[in-house]
Protein backbone atom coordinates (compact mmCIF):
# COMPACT_ATOMS: atom_id res chain seq x y z
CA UNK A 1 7.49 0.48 14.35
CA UNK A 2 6.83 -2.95 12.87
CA UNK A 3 8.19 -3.86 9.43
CA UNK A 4 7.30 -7.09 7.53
CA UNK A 5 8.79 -8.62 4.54
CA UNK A 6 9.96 -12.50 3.49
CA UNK A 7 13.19 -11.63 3.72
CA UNK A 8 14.23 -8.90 6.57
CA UNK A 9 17.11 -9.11 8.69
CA UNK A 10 16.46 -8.60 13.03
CA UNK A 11 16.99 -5.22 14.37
CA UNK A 12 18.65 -4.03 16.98
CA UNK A 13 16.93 -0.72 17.10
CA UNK A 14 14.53 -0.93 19.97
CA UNK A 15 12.08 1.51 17.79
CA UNK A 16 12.02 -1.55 15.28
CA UNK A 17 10.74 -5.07 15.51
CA UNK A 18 11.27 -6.92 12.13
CA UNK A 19 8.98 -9.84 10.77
CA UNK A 20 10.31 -12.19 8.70
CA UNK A 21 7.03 -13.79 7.09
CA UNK A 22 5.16 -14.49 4.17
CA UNK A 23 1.99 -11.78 4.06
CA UNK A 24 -0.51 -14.33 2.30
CA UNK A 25 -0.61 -16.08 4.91
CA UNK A 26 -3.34 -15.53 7.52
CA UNK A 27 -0.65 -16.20 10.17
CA UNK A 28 1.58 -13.64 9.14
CA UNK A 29 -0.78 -11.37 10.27
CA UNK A 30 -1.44 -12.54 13.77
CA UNK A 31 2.43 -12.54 14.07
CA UNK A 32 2.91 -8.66 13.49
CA UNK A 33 0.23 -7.33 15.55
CA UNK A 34 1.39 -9.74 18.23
CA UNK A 35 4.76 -8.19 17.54
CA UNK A 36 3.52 -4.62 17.94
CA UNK A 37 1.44 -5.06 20.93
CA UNK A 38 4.16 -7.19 22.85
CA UNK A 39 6.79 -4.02 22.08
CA UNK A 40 4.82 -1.01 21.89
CA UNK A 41 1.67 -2.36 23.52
CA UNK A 42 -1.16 -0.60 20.90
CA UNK A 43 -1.38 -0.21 16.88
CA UNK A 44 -1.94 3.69 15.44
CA UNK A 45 -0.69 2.96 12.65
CA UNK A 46 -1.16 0.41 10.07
CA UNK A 47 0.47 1.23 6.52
CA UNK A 48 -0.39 -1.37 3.99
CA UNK A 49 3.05 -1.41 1.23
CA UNK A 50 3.24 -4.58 0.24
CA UNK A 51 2.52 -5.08 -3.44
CA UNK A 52 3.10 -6.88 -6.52
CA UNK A 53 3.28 -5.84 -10.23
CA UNK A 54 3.10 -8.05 -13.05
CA UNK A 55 2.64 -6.44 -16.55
CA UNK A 56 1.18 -8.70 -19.19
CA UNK A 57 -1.36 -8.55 -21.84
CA UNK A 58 -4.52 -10.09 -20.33
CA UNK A 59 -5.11 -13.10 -21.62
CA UNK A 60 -0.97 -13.86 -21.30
CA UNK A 61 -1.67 -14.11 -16.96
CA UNK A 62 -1.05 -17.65 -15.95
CA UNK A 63 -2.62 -18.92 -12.41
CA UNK A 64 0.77 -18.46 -10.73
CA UNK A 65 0.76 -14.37 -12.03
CA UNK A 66 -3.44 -14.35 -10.40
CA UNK A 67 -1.86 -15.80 -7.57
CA UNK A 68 0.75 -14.19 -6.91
CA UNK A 69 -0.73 -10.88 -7.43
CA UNK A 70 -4.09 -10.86 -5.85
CA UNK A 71 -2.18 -12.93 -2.53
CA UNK A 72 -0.16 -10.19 -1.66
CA UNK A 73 -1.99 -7.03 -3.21
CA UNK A 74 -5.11 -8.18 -1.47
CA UNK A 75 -5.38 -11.40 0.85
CA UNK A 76 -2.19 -9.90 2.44
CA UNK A 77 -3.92 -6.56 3.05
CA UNK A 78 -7.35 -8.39 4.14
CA UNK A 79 -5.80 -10.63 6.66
CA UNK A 80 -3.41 -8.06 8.21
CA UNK A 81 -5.95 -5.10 8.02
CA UNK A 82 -8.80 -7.51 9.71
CA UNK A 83 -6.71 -8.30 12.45
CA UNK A 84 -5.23 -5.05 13.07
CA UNK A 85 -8.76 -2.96 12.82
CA UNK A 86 -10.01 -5.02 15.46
CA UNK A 87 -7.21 -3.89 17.78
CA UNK A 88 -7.66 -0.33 17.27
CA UNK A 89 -11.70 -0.49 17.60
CA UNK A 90 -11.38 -2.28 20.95
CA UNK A 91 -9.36 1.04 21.91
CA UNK A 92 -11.55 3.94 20.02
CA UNK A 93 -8.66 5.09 17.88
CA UNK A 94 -6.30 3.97 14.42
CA UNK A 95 -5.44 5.11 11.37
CA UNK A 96 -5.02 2.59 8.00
CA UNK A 97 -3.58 4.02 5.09
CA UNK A 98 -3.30 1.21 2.08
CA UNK A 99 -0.66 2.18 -0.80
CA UNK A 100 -2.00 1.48 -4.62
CA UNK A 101 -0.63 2.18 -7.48
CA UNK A 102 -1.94 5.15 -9.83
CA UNK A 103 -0.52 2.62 -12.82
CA UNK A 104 -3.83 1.04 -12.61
CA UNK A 105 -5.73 4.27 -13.38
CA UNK A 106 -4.04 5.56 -16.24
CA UNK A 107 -3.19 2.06 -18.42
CA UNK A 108 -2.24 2.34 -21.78
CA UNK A 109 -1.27 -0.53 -24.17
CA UNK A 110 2.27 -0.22 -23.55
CA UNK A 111 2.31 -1.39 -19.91
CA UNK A 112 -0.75 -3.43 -19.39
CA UNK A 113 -1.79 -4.10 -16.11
CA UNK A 114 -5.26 -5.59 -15.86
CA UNK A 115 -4.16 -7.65 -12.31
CA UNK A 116 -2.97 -4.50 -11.01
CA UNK A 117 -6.21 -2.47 -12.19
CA UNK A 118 -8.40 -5.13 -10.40
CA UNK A 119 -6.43 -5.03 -7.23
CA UNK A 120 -6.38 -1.11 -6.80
CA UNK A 121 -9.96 -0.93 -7.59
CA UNK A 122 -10.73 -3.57 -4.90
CA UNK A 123 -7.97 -1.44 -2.19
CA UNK A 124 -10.02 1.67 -3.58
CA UNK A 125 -13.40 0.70 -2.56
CA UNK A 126 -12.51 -1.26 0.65
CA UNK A 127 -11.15 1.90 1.63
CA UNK A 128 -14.20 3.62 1.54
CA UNK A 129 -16.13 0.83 2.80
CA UNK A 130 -13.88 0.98 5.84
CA UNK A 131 -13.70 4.41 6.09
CA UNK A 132 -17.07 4.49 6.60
CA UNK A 133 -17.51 1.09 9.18
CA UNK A 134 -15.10 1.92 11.70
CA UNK A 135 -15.90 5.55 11.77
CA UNK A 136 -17.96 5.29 15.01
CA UNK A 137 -15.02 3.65 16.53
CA UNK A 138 -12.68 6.32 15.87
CA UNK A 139 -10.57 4.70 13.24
CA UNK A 140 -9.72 6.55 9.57
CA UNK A 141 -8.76 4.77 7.15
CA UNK A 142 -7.20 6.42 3.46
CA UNK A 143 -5.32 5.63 0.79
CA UNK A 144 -1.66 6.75 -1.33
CA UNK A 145 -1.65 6.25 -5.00
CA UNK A 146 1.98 6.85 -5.96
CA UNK A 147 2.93 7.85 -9.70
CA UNK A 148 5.96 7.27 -11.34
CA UNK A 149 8.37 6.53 -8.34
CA UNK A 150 11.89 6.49 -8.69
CA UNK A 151 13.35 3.72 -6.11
CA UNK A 152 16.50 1.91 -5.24
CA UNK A 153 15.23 -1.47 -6.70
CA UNK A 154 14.85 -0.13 -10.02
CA UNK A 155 17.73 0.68 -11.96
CA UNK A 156 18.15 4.47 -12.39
CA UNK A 157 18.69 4.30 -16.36
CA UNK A 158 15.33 3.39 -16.63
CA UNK A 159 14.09 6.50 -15.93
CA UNK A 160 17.10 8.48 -18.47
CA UNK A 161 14.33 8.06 -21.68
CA UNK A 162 10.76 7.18 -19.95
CA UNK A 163 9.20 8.73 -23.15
CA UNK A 164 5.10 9.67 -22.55
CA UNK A 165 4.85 7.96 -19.51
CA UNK A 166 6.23 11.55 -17.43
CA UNK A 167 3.64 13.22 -15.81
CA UNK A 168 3.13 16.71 -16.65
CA UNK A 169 5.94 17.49 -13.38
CA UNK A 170 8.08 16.32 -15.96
CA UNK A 171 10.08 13.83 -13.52
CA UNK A 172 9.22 10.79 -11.61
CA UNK A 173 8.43 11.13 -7.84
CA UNK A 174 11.01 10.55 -4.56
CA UNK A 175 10.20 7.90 -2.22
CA UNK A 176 10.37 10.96 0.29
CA UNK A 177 7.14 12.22 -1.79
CA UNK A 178 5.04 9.44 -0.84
CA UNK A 179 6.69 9.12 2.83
CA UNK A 180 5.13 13.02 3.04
CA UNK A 181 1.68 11.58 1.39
CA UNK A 182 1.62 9.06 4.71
CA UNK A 183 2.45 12.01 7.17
CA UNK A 184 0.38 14.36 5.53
CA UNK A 185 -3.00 12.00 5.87
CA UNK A 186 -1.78 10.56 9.62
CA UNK A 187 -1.84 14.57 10.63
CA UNK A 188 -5.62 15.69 9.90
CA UNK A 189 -7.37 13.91 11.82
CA UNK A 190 -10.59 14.88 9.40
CA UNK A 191 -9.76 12.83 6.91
CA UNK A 192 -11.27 9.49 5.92
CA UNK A 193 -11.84 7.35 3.16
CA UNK A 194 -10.01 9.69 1.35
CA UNK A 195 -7.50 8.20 -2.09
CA UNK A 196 -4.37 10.68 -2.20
CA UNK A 197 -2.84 10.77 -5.37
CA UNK A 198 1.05 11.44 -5.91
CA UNK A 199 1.62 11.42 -8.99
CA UNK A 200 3.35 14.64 -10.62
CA UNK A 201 -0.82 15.11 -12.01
CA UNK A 202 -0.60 11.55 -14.26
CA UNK A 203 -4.00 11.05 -13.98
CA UNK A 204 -4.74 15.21 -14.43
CA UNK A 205 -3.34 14.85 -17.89
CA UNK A 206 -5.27 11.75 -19.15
C-alpha cells in the first residue's frame, strides 16, 4: 500500500511506502504511482481520501478558501486519478473508488457548504463518466459518501449534543464503517459507477 499526505512520517513496514507531498501538485502524482510500481510493481487499487472542508456562507469564501478547496478535493483527485488510470488500462484491470462527503447532499443553513457541494457533484459525475470510459479496459471505478463520521481529529465532545444533524441510526458512523464501504465495493467485481452512501440513512430522511 501507498499512503500520501504533506506531512507523513517513512515506514518501515515493507507493506507501506509513505509519500510525503503536496496532492495539488501534478508531481505529486507521478511520485506515488512511481512509488507503487517500483515496490509492488502494478496499481489495483486507487482510493481517493484526500479532502478539504471549509464551511462558510457563500458569498463569505475568499480565493484562498476556492483554492484551497477545489486543489485538493479535485485537481488532487484529477492529477493522481489520470495518472494512475492509465496504469491500470495498459494492464486490463483497476479499481478507483473516490471518497465524498454526503454533507454536500443534505445542506442546511446551519453548516453551509456550497465549495463542498460543488466538489462532490463534480467527484459524482466524473465517477460515472469514468465508470463508463474505462469499462472496456477492465477498470471500475465507484464512489463512498460517508455521513456523520466520528474520527480521531475531531474532538469527541462534539458529537455529546449534535442536535438534528443525527441520522435516523441515531449515532454518527465508525471510520471502520466506511473502511467496510471500500471492501465491500473492491469485492463485486459488478459494480461500477456506482455512489455508496454511509450515512446512518441522512439523506433517506431529508
Amino acid at each position: 500500500m501507498v499512503a500520501s499526505a504533506r506531512a507523513i512520517e517513512p515506514s518501515e513496514d515493507a507493506d507501506l511506502v509513505t509519500v510525503a507531498a503536496d496532492i495539488t501538485e501534478r508531481a505529486t502524482a507521478e511520485q506515488i504511482v512511481d512509488a507503487a510500481l517500483r515496490r509492488f510493481g502494478r496499481i489495483d487499487t486507487l482510493v481517493n481520501n484526500a479532502a478539504v472542508l471549509i464551511s462558510k456562507p457563500f458569498t463569505d469564501y475568499t480565493a484562498a478558501d476556492y483554492a484551497a478547496v477545489v486543489g485538493v478535493n479535485l485537481t488532487g483527485f484529477f492529477w493522481l486519478t489520470q495518472r494512475a488510470v492509465d496504469e491500470m488500462a495498459s494492464r486490463y484491470g483497476g479499481h478507483i473508488v473516490n471518497i465524498m462527503a454526503t454533507l454536500a447532499e443534505s445542506t442546511n443553513s446551519g453548516t453551509p457548504a456550497m465549495l463542498a457541494a460543488l466538489t462532490n457533484g463534480a467527484l459524482a459525475a466524473a465517477t460515472r463518466a469514468l465508470a463508463v470510459e474505462y469499462a472496456s479496459y477492465g477498470v471500475r471505478v465507484n464512489a463512498v459518501s460517508p455521513g456523520i463520521i466520528q474520527t480521531p481529529v475531531c474532538s469527541p465532545e462534539i458529537y455529546d449534543d449534535p442536535g438534528d444533524r443525527l441520522p435516523p441510526v441515531e449515532r454518527p458512523g465508525r471510520v471502520s464503517d466506511v473502511v467496510d464501504g471500500v471492501l465491500f465495493l473492491e469485492s463485486l467485481s459488478y459494480i461500477s459507477g456506482e455512489i455508496l452512501r454511509i450515512d446512518g440513512g441522512q439523506i433517506a430522511g431529508h
